[in-house]
Protein backbone atom coordinates (compact mmCIF):
# COMPACT_ATOMS: atom_id res chain seq x y z
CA UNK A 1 112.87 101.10 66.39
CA UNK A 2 112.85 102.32 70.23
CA UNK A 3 115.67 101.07 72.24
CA UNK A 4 114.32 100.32 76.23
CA UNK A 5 116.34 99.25 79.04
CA UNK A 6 114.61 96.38 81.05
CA UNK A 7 112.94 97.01 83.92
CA UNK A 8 114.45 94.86 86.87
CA UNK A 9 114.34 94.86 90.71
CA UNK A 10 111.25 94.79 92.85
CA UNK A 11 108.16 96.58 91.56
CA UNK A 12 105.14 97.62 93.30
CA UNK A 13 101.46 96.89 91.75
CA UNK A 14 99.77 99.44 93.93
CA UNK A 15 96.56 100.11 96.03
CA UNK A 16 94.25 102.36 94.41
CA UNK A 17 93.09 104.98 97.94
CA UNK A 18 89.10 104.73 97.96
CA UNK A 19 87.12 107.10 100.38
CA UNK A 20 85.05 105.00 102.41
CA UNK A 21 81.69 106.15 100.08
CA UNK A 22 83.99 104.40 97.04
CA UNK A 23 85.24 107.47 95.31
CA UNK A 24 88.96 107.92 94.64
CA UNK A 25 91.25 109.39 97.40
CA UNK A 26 94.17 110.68 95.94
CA UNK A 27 95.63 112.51 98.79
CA UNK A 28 97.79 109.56 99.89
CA UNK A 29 99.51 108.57 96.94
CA UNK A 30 102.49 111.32 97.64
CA UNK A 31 103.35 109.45 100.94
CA UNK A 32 102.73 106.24 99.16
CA UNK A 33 105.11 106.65 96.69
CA UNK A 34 108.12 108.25 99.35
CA UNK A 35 107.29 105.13 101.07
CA UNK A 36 107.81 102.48 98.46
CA UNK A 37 110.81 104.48 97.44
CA UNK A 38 112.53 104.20 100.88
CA UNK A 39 111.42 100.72 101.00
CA UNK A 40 113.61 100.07 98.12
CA UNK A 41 111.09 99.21 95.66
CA UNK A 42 112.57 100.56 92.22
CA UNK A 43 108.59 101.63 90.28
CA UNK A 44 104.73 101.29 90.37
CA UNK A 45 102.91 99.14 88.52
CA UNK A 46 99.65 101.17 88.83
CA UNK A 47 95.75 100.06 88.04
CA UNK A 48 96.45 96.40 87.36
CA UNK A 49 94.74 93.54 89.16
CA UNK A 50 95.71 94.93 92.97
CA UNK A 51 94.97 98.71 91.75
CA UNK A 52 91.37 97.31 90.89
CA UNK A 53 92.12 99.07 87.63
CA UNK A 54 88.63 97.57 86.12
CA UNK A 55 86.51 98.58 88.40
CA UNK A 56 87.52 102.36 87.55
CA UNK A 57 86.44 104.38 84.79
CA UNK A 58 88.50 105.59 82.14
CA UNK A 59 88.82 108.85 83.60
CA UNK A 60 89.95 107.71 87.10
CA UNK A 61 92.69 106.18 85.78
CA UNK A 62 93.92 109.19 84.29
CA UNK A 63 93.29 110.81 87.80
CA UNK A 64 95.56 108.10 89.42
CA UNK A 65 97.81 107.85 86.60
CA UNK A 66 98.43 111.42 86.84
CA UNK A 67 98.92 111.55 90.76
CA UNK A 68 101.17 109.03 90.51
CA UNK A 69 103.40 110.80 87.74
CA UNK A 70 103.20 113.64 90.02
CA UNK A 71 104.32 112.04 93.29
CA UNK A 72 107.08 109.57 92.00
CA UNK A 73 110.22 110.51 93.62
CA UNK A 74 113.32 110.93 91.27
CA UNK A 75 114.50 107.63 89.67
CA UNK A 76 111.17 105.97 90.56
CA UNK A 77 109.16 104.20 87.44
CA UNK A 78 105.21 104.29 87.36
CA UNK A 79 103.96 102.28 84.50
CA UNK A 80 100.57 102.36 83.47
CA UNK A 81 98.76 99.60 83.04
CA UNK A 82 96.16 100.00 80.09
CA UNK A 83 94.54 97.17 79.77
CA UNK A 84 90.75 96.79 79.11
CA UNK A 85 87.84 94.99 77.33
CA UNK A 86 87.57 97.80 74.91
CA UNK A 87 90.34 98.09 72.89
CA UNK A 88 89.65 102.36 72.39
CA UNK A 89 89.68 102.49 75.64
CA UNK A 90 93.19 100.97 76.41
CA UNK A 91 94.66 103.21 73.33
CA UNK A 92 93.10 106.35 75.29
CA UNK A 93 94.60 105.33 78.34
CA UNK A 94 98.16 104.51 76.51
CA UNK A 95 97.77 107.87 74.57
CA UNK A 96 97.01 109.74 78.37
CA UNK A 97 100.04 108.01 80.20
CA UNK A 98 102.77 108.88 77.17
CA UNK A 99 101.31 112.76 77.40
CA UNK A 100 101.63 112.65 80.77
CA UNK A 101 105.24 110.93 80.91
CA UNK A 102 105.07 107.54 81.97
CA UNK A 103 107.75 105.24 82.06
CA UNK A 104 105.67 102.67 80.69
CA UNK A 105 102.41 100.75 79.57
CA UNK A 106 101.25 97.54 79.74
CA UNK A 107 97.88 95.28 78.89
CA UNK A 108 95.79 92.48 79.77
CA UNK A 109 94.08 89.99 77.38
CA UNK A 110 90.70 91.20 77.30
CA UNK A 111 88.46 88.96 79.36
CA UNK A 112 85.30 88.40 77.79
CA UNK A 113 85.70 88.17 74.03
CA UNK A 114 89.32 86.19 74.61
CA UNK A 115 91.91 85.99 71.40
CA UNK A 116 91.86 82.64 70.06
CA UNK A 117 95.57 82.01 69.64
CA UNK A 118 98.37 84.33 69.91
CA UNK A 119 98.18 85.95 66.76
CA UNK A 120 94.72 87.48 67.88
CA UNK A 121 95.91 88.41 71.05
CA UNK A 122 99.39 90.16 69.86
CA UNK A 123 97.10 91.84 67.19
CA UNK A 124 95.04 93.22 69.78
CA UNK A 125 98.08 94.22 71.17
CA UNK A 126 99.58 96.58 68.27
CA UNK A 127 96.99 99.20 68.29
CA UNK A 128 97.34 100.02 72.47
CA UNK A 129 101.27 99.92 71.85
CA UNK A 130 101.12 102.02 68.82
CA UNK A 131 98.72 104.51 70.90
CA UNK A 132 102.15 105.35 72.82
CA UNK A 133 104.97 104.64 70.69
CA UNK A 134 107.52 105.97 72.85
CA UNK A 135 106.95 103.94 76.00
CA UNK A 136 107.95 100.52 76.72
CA UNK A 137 104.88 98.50 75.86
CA UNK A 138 104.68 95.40 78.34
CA UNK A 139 101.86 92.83 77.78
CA UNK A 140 100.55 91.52 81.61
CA UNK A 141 99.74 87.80 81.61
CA UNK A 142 97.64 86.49 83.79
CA UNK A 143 95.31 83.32 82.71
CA UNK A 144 94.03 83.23 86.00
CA UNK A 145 91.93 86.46 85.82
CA UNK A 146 91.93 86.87 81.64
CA UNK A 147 91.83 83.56 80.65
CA UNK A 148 94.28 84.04 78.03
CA UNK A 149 96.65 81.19 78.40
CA UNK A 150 99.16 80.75 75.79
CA UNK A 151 103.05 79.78 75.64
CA UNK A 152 104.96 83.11 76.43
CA UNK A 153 107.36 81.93 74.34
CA UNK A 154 105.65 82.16 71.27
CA UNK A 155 104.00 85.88 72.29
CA UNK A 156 107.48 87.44 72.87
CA UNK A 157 108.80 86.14 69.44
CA UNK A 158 105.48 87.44 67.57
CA UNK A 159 105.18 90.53 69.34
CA UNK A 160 109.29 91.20 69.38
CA UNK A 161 108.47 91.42 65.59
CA UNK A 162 105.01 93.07 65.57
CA UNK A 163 105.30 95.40 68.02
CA UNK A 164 108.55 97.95 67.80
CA UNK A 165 107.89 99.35 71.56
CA UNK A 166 107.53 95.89 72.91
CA UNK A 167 109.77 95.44 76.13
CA UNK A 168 108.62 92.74 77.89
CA UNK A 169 105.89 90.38 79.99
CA UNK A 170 104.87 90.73 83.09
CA UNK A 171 104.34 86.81 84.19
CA UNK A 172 101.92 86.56 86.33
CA UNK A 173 101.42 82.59 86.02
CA UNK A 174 103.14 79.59 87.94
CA UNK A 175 104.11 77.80 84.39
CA UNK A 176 107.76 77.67 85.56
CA UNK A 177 109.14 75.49 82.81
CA UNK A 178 106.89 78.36 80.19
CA UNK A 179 108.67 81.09 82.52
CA UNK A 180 112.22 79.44 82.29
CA UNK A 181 112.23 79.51 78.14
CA UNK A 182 110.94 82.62 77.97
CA UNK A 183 113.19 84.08 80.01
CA UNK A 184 116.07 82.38 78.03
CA UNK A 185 114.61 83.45 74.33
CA UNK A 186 114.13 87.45 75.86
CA UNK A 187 117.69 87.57 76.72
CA UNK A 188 118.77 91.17 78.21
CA UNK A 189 116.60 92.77 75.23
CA UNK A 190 113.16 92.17 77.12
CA UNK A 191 112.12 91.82 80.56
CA UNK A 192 110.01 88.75 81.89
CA UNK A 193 109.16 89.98 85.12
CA UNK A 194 108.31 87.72 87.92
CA UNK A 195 104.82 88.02 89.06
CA UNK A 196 103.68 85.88 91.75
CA UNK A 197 105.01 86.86 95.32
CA UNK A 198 104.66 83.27 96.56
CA UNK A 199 107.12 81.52 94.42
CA UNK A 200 109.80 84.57 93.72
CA UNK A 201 112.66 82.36 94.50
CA UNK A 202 111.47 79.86 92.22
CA UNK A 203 111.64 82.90 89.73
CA UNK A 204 114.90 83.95 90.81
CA UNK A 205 116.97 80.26 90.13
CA UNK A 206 115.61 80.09 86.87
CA UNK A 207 117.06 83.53 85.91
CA UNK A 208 114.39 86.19 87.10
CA UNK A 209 115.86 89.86 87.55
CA UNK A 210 112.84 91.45 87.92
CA UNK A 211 109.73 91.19 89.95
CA UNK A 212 106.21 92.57 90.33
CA UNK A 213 103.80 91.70 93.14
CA UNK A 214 101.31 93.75 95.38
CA UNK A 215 102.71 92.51 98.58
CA UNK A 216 105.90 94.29 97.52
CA UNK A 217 103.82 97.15 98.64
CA UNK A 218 104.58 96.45 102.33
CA UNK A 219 106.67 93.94 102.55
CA UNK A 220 109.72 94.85 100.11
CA UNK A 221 112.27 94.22 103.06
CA UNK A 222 111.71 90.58 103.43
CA UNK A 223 111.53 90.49 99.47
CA UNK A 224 115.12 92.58 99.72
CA UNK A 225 116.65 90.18 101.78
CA UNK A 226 115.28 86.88 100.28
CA UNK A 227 116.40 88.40 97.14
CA UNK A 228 120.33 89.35 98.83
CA UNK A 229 120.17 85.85 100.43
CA UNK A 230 119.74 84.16 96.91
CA UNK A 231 122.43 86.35 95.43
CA UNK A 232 124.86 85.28 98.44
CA UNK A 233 123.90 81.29 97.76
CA UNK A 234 122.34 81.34 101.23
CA UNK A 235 119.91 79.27 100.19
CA UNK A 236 118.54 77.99 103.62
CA UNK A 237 118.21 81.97 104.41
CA UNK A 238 116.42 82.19 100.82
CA UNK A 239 114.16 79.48 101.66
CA UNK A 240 113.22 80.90 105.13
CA UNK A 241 112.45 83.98 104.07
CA UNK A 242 110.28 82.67 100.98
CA UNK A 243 108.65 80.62 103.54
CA UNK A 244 107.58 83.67 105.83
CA UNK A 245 106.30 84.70 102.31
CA UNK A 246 103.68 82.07 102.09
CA UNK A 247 102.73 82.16 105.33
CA UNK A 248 101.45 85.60 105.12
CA UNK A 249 100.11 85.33 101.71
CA UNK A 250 97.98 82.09 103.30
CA UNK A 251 96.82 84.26 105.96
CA UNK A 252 95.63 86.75 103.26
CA UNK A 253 94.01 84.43 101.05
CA UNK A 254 92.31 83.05 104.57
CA UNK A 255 91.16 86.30 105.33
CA UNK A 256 89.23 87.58 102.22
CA UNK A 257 92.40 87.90 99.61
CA UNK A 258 92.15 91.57 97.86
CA UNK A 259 90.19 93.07 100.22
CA UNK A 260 92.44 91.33 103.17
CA UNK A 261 95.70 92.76 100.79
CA UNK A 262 94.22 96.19 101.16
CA UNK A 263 93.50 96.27 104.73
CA UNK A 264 97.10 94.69 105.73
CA UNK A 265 98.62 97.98 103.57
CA UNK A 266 96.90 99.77 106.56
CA UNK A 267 98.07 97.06 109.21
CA UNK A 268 101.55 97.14 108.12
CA UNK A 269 102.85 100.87 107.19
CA UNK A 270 99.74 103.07 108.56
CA UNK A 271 98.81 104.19 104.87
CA UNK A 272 94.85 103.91 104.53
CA UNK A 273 93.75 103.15 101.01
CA UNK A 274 90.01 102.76 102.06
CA UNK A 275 87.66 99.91 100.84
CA UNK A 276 87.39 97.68 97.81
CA UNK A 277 84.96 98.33 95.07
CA UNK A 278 82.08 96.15 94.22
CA UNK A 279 82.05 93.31 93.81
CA UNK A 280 84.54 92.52 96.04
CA UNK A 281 83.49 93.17 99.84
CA UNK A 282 85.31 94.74 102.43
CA UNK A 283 86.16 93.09 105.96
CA UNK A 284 84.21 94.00 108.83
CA UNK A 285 86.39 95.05 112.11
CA UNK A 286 86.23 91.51 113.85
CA UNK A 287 87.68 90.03 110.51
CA UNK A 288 89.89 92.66 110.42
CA UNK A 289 91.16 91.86 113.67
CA UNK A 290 91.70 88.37 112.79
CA UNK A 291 93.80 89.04 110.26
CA UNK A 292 96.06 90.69 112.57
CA UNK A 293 96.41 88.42 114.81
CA UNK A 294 97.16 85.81 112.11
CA UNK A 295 99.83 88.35 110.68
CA UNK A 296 101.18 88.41 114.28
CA UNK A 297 101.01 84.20 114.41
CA UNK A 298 102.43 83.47 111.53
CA UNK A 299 105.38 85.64 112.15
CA UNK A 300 105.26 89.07 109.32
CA UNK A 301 105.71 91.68 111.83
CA UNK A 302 108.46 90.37 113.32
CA UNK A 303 110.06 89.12 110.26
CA UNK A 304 109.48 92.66 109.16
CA UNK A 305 111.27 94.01 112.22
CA UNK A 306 114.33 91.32 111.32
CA UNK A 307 114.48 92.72 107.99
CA UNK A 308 115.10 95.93 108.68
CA UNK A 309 117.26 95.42 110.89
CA UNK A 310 115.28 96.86 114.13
């Protein structure tokens, strides 16, 4: 049986660079990666739910999977997430990132035929894993966009057994109480990694030593030092800091949510990773420019700024 260390610390889930005619740009993904690597972010969580990983094909995630391989700087994880509706699929993509030399993989429930129970959905599970049996297989829950919503609990013990790669979950879902006992029954063999930006200090008193979250992707000072305050027992700096959290993420969700995500990339660190795909639409310039001034109103540049010290 493979023996993994658990991933911890912040982790990216990033951008995927469109040209403005949709196709993939994957010019910038060398400076992306330098720059989440400076920021302090410790890996790449790469065509998930921010990457817009299923509106690509099969073969453009190979193409970013491999540019990404290629650009991480030394020490730097990229894990691949796998995940889609057709389980040969997924086990092409797992076979692709453990040629290419991923850290890791990791899947979503499939979204349209859904497991009935956990038994189905850690049995779909097996054959992706087993399609790259020497990377750290991590299944990616989120009930929100798969509809899969089952006690992790019960998936870590079946898969712990079922699946000899498996290394963790990535928790995307605000079931603290679900979050808190998994956490406790993974102990320092498996990672439950924190996955909603929004509450990560709710994460982090239960026990959270990992996190993954797409405004990591420019934003991973403030997450640094909310993360140092909470270490310190500062929690009224903690709490302040969280709270800048949500008030950018509202102004995001305000402002058109992934596509808003994408353009505040831009906004924030001058990296350009285009437009959305279909069916998500892109902002024109006059929303674009009101998301800037709410970024500016509700205090992220300057909190930015205090983060890093400037």
């Amino acid at each position: 049986m493979p023996s993994f260390t658990p991933i911890s610390g912040l982790i990216a889930a990033p951008f995927t660079p469109l040209r403005s005619n949709g196709a993939l740009h994957l010019t910038p993904i060398s400076r992306y990666a330098k720059y989440l690597a400076g920021a302090g972010v410790r890996g790449a969580f790469i065509c998930g739910t921010t990457g817009e990983g299923a509106s690509l094909t099969t073969a453009e995630r190979m193409q970013v999977a491999v540019a990404w391989r290629r650009a991480r700087p030394r020490g730097f994880a990229v894990i691949v997430h796998v995940g889609n509706n057709c389980q040969a699929d997924s086990c092409e993509l797992a076979r692709h990132a453990q040629k290419i030399g991923a850290d890791a993989i990791a899947t979503v429930a499939p979204s349209f035929f859904r497991p009935a129970n956990i038994a189905d959905l850690v049995e779909w599970c097996a054959p992706i894993a087993a399609a790259a049996p020497r990377l750290p297989f991590y299944y990616y829950h989120i009930p929100s966009m798969a509809g899969a919503d089952f006690p992790m609990t019960k998936l870590l013990a079946l898969a712990a057994r079922r699946i000899p790669s498996f290394a963790g979950i990535k928790y995307t879902h605000d079931n603290l109480m679900d979050f808190g006992n998994t956490l406790t029954l993974a102990g320092k063999r498996h990672a439950v990694l924190a996955g909603r930006d929004e509450i990560l200090l709710s994460y982090l008193v239960i026990g959270a030593r990992g996190a993954v979250g797409s405004t990591y992707n420019y934003a991973a000072p403030i997450y640094r030092r909310l993360i140092e305050a909470h270490e310190a027992g500062d929690r009224a700096a903690a709490r302040r800091w969280q709270a800048l959290v949500r008030r950018f993420i509202g102004v995001m969700i305000e402002c058109g949510g992934l596509a808003a995500n994408k353009a505040m990339m831009k906004l924030v660190t001058g990296i350009d990773c285009g437009p959305v795909r279909p069916p998500l639409r892109n902002l024109t310039a006059a929303e674009v420019t009101r998301l800037r001034r709410g970024l500016q109103d509700c205090g992220l540049f300057a909190g930015l700024a205090e983060a890093q010290g400037r």
